[in-house]
Protein backbone atom coordinates (compact mmCIF):
# COMPACT_ATOMS: atom_id res chain seq x y z
CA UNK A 1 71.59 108.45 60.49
CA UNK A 2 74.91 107.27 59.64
CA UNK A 3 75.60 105.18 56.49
CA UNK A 4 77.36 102.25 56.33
CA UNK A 5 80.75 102.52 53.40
CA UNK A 6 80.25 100.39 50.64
CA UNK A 7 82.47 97.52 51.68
CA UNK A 8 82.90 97.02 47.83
CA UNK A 9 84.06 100.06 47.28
CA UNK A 10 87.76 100.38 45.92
CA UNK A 11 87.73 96.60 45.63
CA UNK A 12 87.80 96.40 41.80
CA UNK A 13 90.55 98.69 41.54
CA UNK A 14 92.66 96.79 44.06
CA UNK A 15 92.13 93.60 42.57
CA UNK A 16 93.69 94.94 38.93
CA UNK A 17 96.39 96.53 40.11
CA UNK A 18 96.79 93.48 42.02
CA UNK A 19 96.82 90.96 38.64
CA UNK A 20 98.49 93.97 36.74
CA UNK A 21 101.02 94.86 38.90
CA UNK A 22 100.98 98.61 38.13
CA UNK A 23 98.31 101.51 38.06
CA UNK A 24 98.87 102.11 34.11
CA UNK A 25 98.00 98.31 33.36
CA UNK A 26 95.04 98.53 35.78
CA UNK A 27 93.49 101.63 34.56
CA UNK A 28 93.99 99.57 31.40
CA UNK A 29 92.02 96.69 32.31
CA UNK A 30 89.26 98.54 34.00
CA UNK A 31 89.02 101.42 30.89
CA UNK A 32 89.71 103.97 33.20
CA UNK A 33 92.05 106.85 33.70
CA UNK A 34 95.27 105.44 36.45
CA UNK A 35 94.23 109.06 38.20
CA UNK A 36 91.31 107.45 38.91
CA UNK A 37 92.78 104.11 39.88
CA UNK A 38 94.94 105.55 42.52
CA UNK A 39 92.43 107.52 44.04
CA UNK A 40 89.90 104.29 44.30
CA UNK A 41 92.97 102.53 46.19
CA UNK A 42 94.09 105.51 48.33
CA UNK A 43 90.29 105.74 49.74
CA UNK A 44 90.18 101.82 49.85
CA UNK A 45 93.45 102.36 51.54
CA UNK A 46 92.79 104.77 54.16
CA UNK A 47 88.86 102.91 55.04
CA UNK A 48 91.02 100.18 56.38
CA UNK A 49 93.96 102.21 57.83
CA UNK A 50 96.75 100.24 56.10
CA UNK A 51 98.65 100.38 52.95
CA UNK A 52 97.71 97.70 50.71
CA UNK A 53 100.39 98.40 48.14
CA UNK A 54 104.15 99.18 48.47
CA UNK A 55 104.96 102.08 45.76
CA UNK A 56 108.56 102.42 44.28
CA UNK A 57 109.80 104.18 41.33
CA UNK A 58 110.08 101.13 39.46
CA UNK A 59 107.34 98.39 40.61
CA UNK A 60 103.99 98.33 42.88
CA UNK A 61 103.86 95.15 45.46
CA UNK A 62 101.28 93.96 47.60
CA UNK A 63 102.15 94.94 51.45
CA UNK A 64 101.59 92.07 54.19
CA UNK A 65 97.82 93.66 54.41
CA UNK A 66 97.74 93.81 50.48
CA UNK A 67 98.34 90.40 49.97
CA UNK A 68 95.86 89.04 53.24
CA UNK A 69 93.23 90.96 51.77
CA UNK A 70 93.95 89.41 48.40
CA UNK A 71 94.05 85.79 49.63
CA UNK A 72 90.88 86.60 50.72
CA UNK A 73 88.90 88.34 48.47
CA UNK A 74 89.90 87.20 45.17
CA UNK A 75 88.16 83.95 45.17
CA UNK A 76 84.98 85.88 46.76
CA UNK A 77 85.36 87.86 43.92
CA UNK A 78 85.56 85.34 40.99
CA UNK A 79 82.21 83.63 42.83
CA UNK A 80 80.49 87.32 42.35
CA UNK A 81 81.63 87.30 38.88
CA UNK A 82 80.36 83.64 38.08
CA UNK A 83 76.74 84.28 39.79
CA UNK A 84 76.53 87.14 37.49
CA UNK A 85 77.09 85.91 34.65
CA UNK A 86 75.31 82.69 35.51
CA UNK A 87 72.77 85.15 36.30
CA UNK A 88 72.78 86.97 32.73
CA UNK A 89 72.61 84.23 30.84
CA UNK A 90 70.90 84.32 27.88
CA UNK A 91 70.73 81.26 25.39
CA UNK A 92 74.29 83.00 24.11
CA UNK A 93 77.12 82.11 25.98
CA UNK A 94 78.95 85.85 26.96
CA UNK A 95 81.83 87.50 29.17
CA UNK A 96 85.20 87.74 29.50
CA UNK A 97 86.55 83.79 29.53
CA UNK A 98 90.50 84.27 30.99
CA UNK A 99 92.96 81.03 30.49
CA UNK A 100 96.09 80.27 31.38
CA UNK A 101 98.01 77.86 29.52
CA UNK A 102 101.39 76.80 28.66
CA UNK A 103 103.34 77.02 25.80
CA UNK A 104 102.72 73.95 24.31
CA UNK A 105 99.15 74.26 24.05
CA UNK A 106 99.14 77.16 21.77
CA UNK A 107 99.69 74.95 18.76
CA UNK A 108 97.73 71.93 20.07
CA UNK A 109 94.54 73.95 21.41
CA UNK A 110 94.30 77.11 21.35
CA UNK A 111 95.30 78.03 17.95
CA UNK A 112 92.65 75.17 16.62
CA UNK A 113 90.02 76.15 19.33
CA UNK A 114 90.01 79.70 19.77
CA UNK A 115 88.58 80.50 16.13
CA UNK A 116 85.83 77.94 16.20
CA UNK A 117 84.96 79.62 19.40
CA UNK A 118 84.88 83.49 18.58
CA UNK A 119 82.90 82.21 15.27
CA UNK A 120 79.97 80.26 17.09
CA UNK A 121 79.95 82.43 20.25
CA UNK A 122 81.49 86.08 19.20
CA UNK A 123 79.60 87.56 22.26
CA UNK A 124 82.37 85.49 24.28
CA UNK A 125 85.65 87.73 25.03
CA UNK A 126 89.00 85.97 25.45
CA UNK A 127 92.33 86.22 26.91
CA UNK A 128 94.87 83.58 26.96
CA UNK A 129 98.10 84.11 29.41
CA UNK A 130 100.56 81.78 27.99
CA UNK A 131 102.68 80.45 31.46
CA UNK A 132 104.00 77.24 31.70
CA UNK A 133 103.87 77.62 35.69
CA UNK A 134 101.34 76.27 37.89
CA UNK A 135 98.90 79.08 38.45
CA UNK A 136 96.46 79.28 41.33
CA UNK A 137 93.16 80.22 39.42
CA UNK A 138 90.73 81.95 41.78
CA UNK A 139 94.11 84.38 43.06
CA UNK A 140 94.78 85.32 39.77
CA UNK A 141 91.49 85.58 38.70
CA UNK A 142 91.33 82.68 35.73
CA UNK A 143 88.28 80.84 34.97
CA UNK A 144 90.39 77.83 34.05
CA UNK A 145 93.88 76.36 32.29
CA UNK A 146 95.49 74.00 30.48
CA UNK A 147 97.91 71.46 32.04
CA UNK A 148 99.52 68.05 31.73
CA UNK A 149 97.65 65.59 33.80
CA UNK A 150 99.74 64.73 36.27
CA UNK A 151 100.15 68.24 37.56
CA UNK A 152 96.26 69.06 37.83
CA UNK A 153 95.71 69.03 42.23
CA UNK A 154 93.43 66.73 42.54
CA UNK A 155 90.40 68.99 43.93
CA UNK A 156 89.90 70.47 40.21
CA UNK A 157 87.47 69.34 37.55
CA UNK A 158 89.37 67.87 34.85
CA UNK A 159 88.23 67.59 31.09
CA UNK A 160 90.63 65.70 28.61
CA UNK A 161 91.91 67.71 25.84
CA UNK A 162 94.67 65.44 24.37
CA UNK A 163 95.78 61.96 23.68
CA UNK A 164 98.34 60.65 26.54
CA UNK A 165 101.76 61.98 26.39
CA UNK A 166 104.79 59.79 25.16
CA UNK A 167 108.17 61.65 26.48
CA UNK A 168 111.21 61.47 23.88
CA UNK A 169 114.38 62.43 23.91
CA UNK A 170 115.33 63.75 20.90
CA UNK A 171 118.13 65.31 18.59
CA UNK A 172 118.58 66.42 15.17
CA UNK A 173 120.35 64.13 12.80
CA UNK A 174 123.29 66.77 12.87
CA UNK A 175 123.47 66.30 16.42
CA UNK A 176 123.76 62.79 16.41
CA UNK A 177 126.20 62.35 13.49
CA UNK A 178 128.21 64.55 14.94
CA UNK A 179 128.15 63.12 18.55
CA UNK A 180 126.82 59.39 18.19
CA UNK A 181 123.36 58.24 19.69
CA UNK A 182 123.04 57.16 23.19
CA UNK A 183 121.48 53.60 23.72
CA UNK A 184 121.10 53.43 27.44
CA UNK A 185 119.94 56.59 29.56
CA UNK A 186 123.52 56.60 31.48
CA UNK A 187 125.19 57.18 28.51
CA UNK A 188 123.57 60.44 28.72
CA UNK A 189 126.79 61.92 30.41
CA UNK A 190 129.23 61.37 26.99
CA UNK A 191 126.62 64.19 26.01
CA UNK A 192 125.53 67.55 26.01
CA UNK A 193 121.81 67.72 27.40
CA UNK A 194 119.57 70.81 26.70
CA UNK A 195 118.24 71.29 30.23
CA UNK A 196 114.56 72.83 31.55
CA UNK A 197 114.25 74.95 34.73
CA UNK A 198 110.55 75.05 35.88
CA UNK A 199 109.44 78.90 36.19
CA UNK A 200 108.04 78.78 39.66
CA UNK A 201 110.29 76.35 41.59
CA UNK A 202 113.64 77.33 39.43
CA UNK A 203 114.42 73.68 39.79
CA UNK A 204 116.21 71.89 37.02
CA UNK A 205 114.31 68.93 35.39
CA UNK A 206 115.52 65.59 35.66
CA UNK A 207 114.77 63.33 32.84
CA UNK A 208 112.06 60.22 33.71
CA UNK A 209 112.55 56.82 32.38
CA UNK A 210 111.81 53.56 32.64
CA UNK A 211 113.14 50.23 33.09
CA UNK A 212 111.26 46.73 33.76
CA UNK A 213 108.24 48.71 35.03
CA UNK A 214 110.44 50.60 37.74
CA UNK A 215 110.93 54.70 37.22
CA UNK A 216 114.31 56.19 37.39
CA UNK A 217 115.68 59.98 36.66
CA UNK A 218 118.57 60.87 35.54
CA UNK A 219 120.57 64.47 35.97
CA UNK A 220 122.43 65.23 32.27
CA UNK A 221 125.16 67.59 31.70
CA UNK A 222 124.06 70.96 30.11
CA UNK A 223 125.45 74.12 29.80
CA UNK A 224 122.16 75.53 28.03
CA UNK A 225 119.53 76.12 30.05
CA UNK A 226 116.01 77.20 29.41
CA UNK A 227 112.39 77.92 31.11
CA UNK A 228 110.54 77.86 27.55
CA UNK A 229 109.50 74.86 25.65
CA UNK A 230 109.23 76.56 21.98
CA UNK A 231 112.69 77.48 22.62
CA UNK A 232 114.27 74.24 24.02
CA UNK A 233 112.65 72.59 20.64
CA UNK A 234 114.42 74.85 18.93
CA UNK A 235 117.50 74.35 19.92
CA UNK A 236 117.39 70.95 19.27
CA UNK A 237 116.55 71.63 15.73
CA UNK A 238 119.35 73.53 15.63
CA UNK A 239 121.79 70.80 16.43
CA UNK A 240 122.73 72.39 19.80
CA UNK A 241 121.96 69.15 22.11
CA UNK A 242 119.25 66.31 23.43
CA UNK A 243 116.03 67.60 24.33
CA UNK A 244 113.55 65.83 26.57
CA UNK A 245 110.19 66.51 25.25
CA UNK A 246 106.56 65.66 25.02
CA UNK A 247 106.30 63.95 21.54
CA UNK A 248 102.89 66.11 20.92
CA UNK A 249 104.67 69.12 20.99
CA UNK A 250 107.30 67.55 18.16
CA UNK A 251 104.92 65.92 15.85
CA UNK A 252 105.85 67.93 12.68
CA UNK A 253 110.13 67.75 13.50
CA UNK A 254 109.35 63.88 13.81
CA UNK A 255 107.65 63.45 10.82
CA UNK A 256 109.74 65.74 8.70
CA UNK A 257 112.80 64.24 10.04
CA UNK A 258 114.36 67.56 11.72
CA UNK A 259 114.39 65.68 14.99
CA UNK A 260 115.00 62.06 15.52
CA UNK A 261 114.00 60.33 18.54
CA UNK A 262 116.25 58.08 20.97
CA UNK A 263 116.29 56.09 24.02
CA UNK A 264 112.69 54.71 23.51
CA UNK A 265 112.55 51.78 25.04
CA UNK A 266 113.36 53.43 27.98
CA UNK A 267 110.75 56.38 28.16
CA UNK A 268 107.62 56.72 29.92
CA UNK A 269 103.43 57.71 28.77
CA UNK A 270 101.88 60.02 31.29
CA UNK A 271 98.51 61.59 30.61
CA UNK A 272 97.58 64.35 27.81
CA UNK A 273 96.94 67.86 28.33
CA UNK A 274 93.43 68.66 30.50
CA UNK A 275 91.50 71.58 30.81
CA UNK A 276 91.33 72.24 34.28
CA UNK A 277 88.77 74.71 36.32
CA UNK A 278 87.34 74.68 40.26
CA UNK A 279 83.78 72.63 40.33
CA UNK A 280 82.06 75.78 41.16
CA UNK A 281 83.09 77.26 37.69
CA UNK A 282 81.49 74.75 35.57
CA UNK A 283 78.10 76.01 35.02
CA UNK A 284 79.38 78.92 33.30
CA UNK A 285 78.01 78.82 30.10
CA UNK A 286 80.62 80.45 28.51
CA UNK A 287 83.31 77.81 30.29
CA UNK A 288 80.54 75.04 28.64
CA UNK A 289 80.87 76.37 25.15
CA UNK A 290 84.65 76.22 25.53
CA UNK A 291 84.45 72.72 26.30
CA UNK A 292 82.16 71.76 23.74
CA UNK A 293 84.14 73.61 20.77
CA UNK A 294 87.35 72.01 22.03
CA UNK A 295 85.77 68.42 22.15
CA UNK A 296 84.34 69.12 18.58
CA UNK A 297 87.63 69.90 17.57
CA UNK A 298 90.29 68.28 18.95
CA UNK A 299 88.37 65.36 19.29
CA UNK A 300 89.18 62.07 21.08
CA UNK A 301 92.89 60.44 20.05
CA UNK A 302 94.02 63.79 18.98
């Protein structure tokens, strides 16, 4: 009698190297040796007849097959991992709980939340990937992130983490002694803008205002450029142009003065910073007690 191969066979190993990008970081994840890691791929490799991974000296990438296969089976696999756990559940939340969230969250959640949760719920593992891309969450394998609003798709469960988001321009009084302070958004181009690329699209952001309830943008000159938030605050601080920020992330430079905010009558409120997760992922009790710590908290108005 012949037996059928364990189609799950190899499949765990694929997926890490897969997230990981590399055998080392995979054997990493998984606590086992990267001999062992490349031999669970090869055999996964040579059941379906294809190469799943392209192998240089210097980086592992997913082949055309590779990357099919992953399409398909990573969000089967996050389901298998949620009905397990959901499955296990004891009154204590547990698991591995895997967010992605950008930069400007660290300070405003995760720093705050993170310790309330490993004290009520230390049976709960965590890992944070800080990214201020959009990430796909069942392909890379997250149970949920953080985002602004207004870049959530609309087919995700939202929960409110922050107050709604006030955009500023801002400078430090160094800056603007030095240079004047613009009234009007077009006077923008008499000076020197610090400018944000988004990591995914590598497009340059053009600043949103408002006048008389109709939405405008406006292109400034720049010759810095940056894909990091912490850093384009910092900059400003340091006198080196206008930054167009969320005033959340500049709360303490406002109040202590290191940055002074312009153009205000002309900027625009857009919502807060959500957690966001698919609607199958939401009776994970270990997503719940996440939600519950940060709502205890944060709290509403933070």
């Amino acid at each position: 009698m012949n037996l059928r191969p364990d189609p799950f066979s190899g499949l765990s190993a694929f997926l890490a190297v897969a997230e990981a990008g590399g055998f080392t970081a995979a054997a990493a994840r998984l606590d086992v040796s990267p001999a062992a890691v490349s031999q669970a791929v090869k055999a996964l490799e040579e059941r379906l007849g294809t190469p799943l991974f392209i192998r240089t000296t210097r980086r592992v990438g997913l082949s055309e097959a590779g990357a099919a296969l992953l399409a398909r089976v990573n969000p089967a696999a996050a389901e298998i991992i949620a009905a397990v756990e959901q499955a296990a559940a004891t009154d204590e939340p547990s698991g591995l709980l895997r967010l992605t969230v950008p930069r400007m969250a660290v300070p405003l959640v995760v720093e705050p939340v993170i310790p309330a949760l490993r004290r009520a719920h230390p049976r709960i593992a965590i890992e944070i990937a800080v990214e201020d891309a959009t990430v796909d969450l069942p392909w890379r394998g997250f149970d949920a992130g953080i985002r602004i609003g207004e870049y959530i798709e609309q087919d995700m469960v939202a929960v409110r983490l922050t107050r709604d988001i006030a955009w500023s321009v801002v400078a430090s009084p160094a800056y603007l002694g030095a240079r004047g302070t613009p009234e009007t958004p077009q006077e923008l181009t008499a000076h020197e803008a610090i400018r944000y690329r988004f990591p995914r699209s590598g497009a340059l952001y053009r600043w949103e205002f408002e006048r008389d309830g109709r939405a405008f943008s406006v292109d400034p000159p720049g010759s810095l450029i940056v894909n990091d938030g912490a850093l384009l605050v910092s900059w400003a601080r340091a006198g080196l142009g206008l930054a167009y920020v969320a005033d959340i992330a500049v709360e303490a430079e406002l109040r202590d003065g290191q940055l002074v905010p312009v153009l205000e009558p002309f900027l625009p409120t857009t919502p807060g910073l959500f957690l966001y997760f698919p609607r199958r992922a939401q009776t994970q009790p270990k997503l719940r007690a996440f939600i519950d710590l940060a709502r205890q908290v944060l709290r509403p108005g933070r």
